[in-house]
PDB file of N, CA and C in Angstrom:
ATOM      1  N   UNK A   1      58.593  91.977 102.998  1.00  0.00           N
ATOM      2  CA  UNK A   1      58.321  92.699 101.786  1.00  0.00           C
ATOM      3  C   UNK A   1      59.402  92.391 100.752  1.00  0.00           C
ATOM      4  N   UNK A   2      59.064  92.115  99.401  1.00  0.00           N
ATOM      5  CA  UNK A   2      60.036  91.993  98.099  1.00  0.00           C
ATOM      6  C   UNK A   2      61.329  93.020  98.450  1.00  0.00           C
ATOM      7  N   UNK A   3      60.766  94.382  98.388  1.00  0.00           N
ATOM      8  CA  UNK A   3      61.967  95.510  98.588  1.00  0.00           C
ATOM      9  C   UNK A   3      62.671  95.463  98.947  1.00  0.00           C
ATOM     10  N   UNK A   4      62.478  95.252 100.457  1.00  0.00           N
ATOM     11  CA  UNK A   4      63.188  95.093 101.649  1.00  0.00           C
ATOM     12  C   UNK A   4      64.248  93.637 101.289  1.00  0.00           C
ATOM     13  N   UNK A   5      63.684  92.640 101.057  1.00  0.00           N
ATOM     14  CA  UNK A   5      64.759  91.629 100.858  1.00  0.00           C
ATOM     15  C   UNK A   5      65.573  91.648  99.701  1.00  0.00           C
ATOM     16  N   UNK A   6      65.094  92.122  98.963  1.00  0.00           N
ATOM     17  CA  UNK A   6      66.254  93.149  97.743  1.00  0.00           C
ATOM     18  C   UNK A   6      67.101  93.672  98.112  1.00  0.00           C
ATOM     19  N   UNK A   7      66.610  94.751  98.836  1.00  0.00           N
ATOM     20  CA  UNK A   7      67.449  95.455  99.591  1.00  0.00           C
ATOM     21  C   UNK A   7      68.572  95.074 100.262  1.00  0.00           C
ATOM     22  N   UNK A   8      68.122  94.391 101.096  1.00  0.00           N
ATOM     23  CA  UNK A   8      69.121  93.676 102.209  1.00  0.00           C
ATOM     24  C   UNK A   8      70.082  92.665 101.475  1.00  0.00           C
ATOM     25  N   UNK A   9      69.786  91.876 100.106  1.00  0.00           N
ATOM     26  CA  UNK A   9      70.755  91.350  99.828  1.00  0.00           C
ATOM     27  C   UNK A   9      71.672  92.114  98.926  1.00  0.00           C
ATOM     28  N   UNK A  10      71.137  93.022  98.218  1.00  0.00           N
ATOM     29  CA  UNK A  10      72.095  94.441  97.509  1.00  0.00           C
ATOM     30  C   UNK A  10      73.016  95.081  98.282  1.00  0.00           C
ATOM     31  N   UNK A  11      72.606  94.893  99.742  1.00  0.00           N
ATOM     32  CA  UNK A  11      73.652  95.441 100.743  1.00  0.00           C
ATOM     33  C   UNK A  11      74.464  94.617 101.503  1.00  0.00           C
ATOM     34  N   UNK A  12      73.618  92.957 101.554  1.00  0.00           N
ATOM     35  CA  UNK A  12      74.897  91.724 101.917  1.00  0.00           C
ATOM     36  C   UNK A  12      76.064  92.047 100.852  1.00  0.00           C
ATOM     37  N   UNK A  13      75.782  91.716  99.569  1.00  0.00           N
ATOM     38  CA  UNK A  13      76.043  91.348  97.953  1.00  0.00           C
ATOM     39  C   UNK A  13      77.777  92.554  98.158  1.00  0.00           C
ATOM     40  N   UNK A  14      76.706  94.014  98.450  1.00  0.00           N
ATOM     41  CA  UNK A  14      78.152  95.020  98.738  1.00  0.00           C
ATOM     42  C   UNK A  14      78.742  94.910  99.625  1.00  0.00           C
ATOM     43  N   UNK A  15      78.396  94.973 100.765  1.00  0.00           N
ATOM     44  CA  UNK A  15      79.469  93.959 101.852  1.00  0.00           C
ATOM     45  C   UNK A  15      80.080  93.097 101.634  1.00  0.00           C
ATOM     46  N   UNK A  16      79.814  92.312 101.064  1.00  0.00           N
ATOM     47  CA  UNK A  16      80.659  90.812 100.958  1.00  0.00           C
ATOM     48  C   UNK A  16      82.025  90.872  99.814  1.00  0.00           C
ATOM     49  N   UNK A  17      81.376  92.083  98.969  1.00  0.00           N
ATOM     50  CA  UNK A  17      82.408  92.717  97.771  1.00  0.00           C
ATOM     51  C   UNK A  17      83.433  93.091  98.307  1.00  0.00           C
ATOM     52  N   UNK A  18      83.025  94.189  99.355  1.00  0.00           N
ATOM     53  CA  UNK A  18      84.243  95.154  99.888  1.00  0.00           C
ATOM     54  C   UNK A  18      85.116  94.283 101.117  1.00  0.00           C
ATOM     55  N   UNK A  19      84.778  93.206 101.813  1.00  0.00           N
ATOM     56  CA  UNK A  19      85.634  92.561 102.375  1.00  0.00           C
ATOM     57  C   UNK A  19      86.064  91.457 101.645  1.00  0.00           C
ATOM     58  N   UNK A  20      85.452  91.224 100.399  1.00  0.00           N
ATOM     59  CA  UNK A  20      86.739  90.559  99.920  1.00  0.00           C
ATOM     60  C   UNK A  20      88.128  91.382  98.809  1.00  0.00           C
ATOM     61  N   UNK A  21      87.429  92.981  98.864  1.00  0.00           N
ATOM     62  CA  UNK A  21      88.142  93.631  98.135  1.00  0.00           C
ATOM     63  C   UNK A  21      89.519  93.713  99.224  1.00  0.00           C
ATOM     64  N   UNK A  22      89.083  93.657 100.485  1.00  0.00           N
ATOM     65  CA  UNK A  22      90.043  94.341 101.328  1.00  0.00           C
ATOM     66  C   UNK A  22      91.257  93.500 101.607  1.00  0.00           C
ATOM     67  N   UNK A  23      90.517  91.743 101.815  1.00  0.00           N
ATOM     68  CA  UNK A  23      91.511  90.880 101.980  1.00  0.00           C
ATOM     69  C   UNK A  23      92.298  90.922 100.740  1.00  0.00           C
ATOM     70  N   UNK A  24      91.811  90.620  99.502  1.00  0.00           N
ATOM     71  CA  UNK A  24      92.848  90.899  98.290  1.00  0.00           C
ATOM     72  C   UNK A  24      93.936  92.031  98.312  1.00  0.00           C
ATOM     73  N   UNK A  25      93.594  93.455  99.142  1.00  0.00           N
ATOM     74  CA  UNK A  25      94.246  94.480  98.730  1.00  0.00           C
ATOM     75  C   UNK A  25      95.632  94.400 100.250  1.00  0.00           C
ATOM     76  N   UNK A  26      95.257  93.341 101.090  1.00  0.00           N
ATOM     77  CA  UNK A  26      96.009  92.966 102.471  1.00  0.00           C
ATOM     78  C   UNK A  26      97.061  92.493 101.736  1.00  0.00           C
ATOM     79  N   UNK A  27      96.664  91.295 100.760  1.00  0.00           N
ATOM     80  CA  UNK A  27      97.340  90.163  99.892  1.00  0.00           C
ATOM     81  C   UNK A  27      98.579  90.982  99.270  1.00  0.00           C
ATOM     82  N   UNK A  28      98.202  92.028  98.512  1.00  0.00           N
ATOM     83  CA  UNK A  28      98.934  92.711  97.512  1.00  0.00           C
ATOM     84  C   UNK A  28      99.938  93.320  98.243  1.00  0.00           C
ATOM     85  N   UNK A  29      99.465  94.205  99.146  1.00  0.00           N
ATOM     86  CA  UNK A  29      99.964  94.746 100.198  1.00  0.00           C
ATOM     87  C   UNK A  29     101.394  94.095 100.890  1.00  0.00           C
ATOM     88  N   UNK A  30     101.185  92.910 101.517  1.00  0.00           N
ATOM     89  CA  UNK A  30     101.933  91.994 101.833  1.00  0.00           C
ATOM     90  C   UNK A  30     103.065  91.349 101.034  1.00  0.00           C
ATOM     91  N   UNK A  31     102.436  91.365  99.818  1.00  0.00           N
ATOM     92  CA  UNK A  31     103.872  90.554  98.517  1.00  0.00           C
ATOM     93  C   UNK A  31     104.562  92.122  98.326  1.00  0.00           C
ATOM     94  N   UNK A  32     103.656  93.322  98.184  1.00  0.00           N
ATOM     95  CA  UNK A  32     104.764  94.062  97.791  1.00  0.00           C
ATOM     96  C   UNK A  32     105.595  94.787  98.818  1.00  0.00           C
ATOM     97  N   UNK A  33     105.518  94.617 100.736  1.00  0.00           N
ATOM     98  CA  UNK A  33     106.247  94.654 101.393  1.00  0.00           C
ATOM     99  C   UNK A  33     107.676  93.718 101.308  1.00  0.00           C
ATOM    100  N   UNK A  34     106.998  92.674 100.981  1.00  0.00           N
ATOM    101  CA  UNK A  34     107.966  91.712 100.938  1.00  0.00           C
ATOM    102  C   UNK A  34     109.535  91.717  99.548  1.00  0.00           C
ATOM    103  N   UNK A  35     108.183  92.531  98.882  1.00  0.00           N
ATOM    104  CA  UNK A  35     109.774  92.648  97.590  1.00  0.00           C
ATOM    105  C   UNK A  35     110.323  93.684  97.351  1.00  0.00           C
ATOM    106  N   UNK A  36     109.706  94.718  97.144  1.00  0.00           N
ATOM    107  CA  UNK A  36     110.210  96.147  96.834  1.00  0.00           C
ATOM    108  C   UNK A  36     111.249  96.775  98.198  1.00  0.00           C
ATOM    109  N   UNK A  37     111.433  96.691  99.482  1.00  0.00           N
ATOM    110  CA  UNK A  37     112.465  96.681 100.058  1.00  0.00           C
ATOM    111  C   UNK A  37     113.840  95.768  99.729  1.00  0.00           C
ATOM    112  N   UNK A  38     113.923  94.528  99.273  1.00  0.00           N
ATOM    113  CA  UNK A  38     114.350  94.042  99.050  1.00  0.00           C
ATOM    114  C   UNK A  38     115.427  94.417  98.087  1.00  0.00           C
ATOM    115  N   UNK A  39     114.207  95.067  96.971  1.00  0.00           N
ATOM    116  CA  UNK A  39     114.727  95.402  95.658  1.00  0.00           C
ATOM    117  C   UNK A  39     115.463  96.487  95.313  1.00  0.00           C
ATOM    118  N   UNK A  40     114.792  97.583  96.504  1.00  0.00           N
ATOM    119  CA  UNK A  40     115.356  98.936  96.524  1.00  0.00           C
ATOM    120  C   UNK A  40     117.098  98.963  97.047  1.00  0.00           C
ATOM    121  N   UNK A  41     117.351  97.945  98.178  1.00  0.00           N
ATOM    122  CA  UNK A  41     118.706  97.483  98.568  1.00  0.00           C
ATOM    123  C   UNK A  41     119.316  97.135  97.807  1.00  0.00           C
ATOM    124  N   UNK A  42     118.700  96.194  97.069  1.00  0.00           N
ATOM    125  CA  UNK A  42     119.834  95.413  96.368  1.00  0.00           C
ATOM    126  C   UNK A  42     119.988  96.941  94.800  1.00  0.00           C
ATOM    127  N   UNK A  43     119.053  97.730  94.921  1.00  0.00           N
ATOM    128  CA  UNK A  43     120.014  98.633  93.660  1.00  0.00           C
ATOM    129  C   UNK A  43     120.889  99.608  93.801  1.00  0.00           C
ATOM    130  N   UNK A  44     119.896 100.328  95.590  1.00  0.00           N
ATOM    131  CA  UNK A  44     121.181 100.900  95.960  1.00  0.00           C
ATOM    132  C   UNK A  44     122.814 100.083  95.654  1.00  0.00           C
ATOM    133  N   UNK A  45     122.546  99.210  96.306  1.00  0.00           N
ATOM    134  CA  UNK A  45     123.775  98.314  96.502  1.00  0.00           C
ATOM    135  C   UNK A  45     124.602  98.432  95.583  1.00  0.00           C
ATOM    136  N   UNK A  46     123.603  97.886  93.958  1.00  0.00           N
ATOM    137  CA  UNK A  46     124.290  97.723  92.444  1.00  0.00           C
ATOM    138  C   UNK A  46     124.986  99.545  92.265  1.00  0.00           C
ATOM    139  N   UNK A  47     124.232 100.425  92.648  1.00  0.00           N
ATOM    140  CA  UNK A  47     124.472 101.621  92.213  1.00  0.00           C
ATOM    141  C   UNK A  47     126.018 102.356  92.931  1.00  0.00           C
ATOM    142  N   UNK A  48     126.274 101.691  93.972  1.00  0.00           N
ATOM    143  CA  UNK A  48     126.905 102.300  95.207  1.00  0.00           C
ATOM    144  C   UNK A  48     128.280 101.639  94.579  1.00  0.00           C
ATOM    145  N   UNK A  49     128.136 100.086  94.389  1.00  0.00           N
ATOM    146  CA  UNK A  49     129.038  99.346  93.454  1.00  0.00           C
ATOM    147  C   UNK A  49     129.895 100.145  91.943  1.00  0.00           C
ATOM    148  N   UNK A  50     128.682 100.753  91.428  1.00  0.00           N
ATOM    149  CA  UNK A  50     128.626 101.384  90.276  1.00  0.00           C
ATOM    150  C   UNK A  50     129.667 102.716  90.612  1.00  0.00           C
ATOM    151  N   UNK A  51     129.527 103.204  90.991  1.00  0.00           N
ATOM    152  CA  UNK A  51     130.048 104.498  91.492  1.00  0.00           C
ATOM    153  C   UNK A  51     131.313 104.165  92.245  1.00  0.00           C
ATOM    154  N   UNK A  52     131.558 103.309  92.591  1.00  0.00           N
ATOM    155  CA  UNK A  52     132.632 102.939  93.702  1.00  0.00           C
ATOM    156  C   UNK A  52     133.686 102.739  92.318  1.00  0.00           C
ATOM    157  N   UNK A  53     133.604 102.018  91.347  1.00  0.00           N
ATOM    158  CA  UNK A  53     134.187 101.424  90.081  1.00  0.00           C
ATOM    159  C   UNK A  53     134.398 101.903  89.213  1.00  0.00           C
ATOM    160  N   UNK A  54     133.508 103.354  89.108  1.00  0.00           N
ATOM    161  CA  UNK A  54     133.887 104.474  88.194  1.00  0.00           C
ATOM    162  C   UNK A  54     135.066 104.814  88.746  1.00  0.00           C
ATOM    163  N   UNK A  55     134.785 105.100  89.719  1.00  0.00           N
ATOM    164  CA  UNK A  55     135.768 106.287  90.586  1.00  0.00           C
ATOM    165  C   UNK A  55     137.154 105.441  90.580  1.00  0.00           C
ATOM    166  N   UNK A  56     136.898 104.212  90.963  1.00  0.00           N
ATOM    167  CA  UNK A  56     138.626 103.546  90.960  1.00  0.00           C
ATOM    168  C   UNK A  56     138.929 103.317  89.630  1.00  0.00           C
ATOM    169  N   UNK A  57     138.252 103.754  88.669  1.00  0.00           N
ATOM    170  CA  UNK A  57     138.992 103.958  86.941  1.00  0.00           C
ATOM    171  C   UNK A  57     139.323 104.767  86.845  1.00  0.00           C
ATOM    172  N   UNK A  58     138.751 106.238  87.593  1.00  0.00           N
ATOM    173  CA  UNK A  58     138.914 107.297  87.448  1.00  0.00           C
ATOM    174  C   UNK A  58     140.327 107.206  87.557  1.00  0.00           C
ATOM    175  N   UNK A  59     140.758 107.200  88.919  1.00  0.00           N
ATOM    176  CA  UNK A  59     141.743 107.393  90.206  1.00  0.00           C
ATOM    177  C   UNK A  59     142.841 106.632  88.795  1.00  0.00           C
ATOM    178  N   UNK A  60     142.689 105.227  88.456  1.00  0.00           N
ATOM    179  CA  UNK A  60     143.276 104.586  87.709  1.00  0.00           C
ATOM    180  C   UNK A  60     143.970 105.315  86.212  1.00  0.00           C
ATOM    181  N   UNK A  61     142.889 106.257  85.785  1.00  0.00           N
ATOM    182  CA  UNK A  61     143.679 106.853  84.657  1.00  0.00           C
ATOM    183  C   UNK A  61     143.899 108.278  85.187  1.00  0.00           C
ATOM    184  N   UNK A  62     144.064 108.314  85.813  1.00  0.00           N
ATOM    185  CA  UNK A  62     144.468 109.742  86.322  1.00  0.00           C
ATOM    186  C   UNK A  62     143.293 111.005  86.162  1.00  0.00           C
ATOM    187  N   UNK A  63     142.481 110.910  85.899  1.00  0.00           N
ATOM    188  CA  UNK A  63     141.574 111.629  85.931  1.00  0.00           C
ATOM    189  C   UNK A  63     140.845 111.916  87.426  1.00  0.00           C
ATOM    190  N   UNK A  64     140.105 113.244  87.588  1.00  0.00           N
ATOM    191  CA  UNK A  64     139.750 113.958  88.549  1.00  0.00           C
ATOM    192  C   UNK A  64     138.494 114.102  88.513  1.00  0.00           C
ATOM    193  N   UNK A  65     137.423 114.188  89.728  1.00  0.00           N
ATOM    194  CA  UNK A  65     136.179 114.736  89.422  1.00  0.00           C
ATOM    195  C   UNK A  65     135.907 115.879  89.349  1.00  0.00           C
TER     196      UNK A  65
END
């Protein structure tokens, strides 16, 4: 029947959408494991730096927290 094979490809057509939505969203998934840890370290890091350098100016002009 016409319907029916309408049908069935309206529902391949959405299937085929949503697994390629999923591999894309694996994709994304994956680059932003890969950077945002990365990134979050390295600001702690900058920040920890930051604070470490105040404080030995501090110490340096005689000032107190």
């Amino acid at each position: 029947m016409v319907v029916d094979d309408q049908l069935t490809q309206a529902v391949n057509r959405v299937a085929d959408a949503i697994e390629e939505n999923t591999l894309l969203i694996a994709k994304i998934l994956a680059h932003y494991n890969s950077v945002v840890p990365p990134m979050k370290e390295n600001a702690d890091r900058a920040n920890k730096f930051g604070r470490d350098a105040e404080a030995e100016e501090m110490r340096a002009n005689g000032q107190h927290n």
